[in-house]
C-alpha atoms as a PDB file:
ATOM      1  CA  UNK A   1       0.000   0.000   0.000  1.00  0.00           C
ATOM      2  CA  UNK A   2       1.567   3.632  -1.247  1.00  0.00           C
ATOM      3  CA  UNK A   3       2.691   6.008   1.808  1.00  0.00           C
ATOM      4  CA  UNK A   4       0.186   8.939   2.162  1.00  0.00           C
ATOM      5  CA  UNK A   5       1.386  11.687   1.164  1.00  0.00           C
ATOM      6  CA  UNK A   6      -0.287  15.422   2.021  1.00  0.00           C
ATOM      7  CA  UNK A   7      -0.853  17.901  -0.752  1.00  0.00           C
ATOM      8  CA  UNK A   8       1.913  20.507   1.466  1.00  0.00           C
ATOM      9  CA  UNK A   9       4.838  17.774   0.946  1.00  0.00           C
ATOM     10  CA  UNK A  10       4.405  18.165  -2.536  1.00  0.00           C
ATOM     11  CA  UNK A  11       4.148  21.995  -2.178  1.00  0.00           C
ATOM     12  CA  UNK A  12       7.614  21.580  -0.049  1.00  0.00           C
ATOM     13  CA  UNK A  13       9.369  18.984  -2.227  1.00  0.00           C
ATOM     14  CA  UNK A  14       8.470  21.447  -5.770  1.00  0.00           C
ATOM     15  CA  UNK A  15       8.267  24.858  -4.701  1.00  0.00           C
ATOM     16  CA  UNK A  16      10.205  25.557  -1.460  1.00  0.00           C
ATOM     17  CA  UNK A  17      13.204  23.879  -2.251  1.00  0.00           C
ATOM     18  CA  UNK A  18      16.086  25.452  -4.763  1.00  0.00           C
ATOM     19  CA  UNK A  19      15.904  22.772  -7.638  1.00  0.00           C
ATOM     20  CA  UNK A  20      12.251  21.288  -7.054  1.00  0.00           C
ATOM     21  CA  UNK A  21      10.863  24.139  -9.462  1.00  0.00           C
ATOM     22  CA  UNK A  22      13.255  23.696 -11.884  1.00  0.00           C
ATOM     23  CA  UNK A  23      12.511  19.656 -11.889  1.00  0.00           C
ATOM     24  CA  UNK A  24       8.702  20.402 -12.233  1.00  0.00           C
ATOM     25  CA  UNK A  25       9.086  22.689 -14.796  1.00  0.00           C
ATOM     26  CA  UNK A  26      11.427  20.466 -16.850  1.00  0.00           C
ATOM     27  CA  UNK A  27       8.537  17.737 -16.574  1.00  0.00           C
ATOM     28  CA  UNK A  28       5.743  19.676 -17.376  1.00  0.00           C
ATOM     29  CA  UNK A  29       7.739  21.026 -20.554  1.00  0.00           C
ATOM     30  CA  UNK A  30       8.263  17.087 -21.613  1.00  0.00           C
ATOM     31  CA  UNK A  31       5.015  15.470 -20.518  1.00  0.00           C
ATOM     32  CA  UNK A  32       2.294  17.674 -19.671  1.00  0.00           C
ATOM     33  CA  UNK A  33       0.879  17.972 -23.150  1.00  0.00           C
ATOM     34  CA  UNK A  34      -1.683  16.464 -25.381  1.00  0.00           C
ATOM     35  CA  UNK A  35      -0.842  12.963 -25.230  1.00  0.00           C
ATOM     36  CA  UNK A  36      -2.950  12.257 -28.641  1.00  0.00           C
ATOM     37  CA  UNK A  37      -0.812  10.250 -31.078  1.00  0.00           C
ATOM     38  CA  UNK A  38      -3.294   9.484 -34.138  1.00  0.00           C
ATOM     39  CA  UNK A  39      -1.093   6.245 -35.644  1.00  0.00           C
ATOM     40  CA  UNK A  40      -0.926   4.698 -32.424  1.00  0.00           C
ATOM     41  CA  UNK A  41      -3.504   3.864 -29.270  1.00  0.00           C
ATOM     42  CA  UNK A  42      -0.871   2.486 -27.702  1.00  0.00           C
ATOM     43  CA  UNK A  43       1.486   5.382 -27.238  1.00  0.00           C
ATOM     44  CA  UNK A  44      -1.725   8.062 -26.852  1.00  0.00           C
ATOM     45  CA  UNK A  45      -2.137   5.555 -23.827  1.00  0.00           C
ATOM     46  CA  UNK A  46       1.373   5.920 -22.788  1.00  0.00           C
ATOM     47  CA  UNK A  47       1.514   9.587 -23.154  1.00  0.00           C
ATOM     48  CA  UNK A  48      -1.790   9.760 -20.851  1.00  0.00           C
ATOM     49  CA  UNK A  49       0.035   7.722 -18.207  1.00  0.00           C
ATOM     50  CA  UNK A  50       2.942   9.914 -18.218  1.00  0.00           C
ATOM     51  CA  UNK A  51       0.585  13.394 -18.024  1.00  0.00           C
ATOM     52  CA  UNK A  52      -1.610  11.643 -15.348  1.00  0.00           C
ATOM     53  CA  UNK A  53       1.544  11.695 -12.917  1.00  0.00           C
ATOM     54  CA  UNK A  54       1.941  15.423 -13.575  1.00  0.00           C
ATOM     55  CA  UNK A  55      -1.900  16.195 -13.023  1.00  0.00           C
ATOM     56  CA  UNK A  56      -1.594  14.671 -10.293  1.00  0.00           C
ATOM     57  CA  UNK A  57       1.446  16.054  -8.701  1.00  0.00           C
ATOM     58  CA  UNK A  58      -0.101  19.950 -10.160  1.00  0.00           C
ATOM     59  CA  UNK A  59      -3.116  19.192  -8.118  1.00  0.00           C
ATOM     60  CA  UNK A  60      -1.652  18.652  -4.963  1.00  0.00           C
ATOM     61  CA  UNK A  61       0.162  21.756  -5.575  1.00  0.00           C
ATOM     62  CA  UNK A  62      -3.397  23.689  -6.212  1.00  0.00           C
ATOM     63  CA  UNK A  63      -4.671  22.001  -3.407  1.00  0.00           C
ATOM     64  CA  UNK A  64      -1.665  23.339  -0.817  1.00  0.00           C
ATOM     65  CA  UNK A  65      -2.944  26.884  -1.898  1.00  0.00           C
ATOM     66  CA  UNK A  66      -6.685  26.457  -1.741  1.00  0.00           C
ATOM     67  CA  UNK A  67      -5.627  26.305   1.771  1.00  0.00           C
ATOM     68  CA  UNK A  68      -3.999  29.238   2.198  1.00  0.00           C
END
C-alpha cells in the first residue's frame, strides 16, 4: 500500500526547495501535453500515463494553496 502523502509535501518537495521548481518545470515542458498520437492507441495511452503523474502532482500543488 503507497505512503500517504499530504498535498503541502508536494508543495515543499516542488516549490520551497532550490531545484524542485526547476525539476517540475522540466517535466511539465516534456510530458504535460496532449498525449494524442493518431497512428498509435498504444502510445496516446502511454503519453496519458505519463501526463496523469503530472496532473496529479499539479493538483496537490493547487490544493496546498486552496488552503492558504
Amino acid at each position: 500500500m503507497p505512503v500517504k502523502v499530504d498535498c503541502f509535501t508536494f508543495a515543499k518537495v516542488f516549490e520551497d526547495r532550490g531545484n524542485g521548481e526547476a525539476v517540475l518545470n522540466h517535466l511539465t515542458q516534456l510530458y504535460w501535453k496532449n498525449p494524442y498520437t493518431p497512428e498509435s492507441t498504444t502510445e496516446t495511452a502511454y503519453k496519458a500515463g505519463q501526463m496523469a503523474v503530472l496532473d496529479y502532482i499539479i493538483n496537490q500543488l493547487n490544493e496546498a494553496h486552496s488552503n492558504d
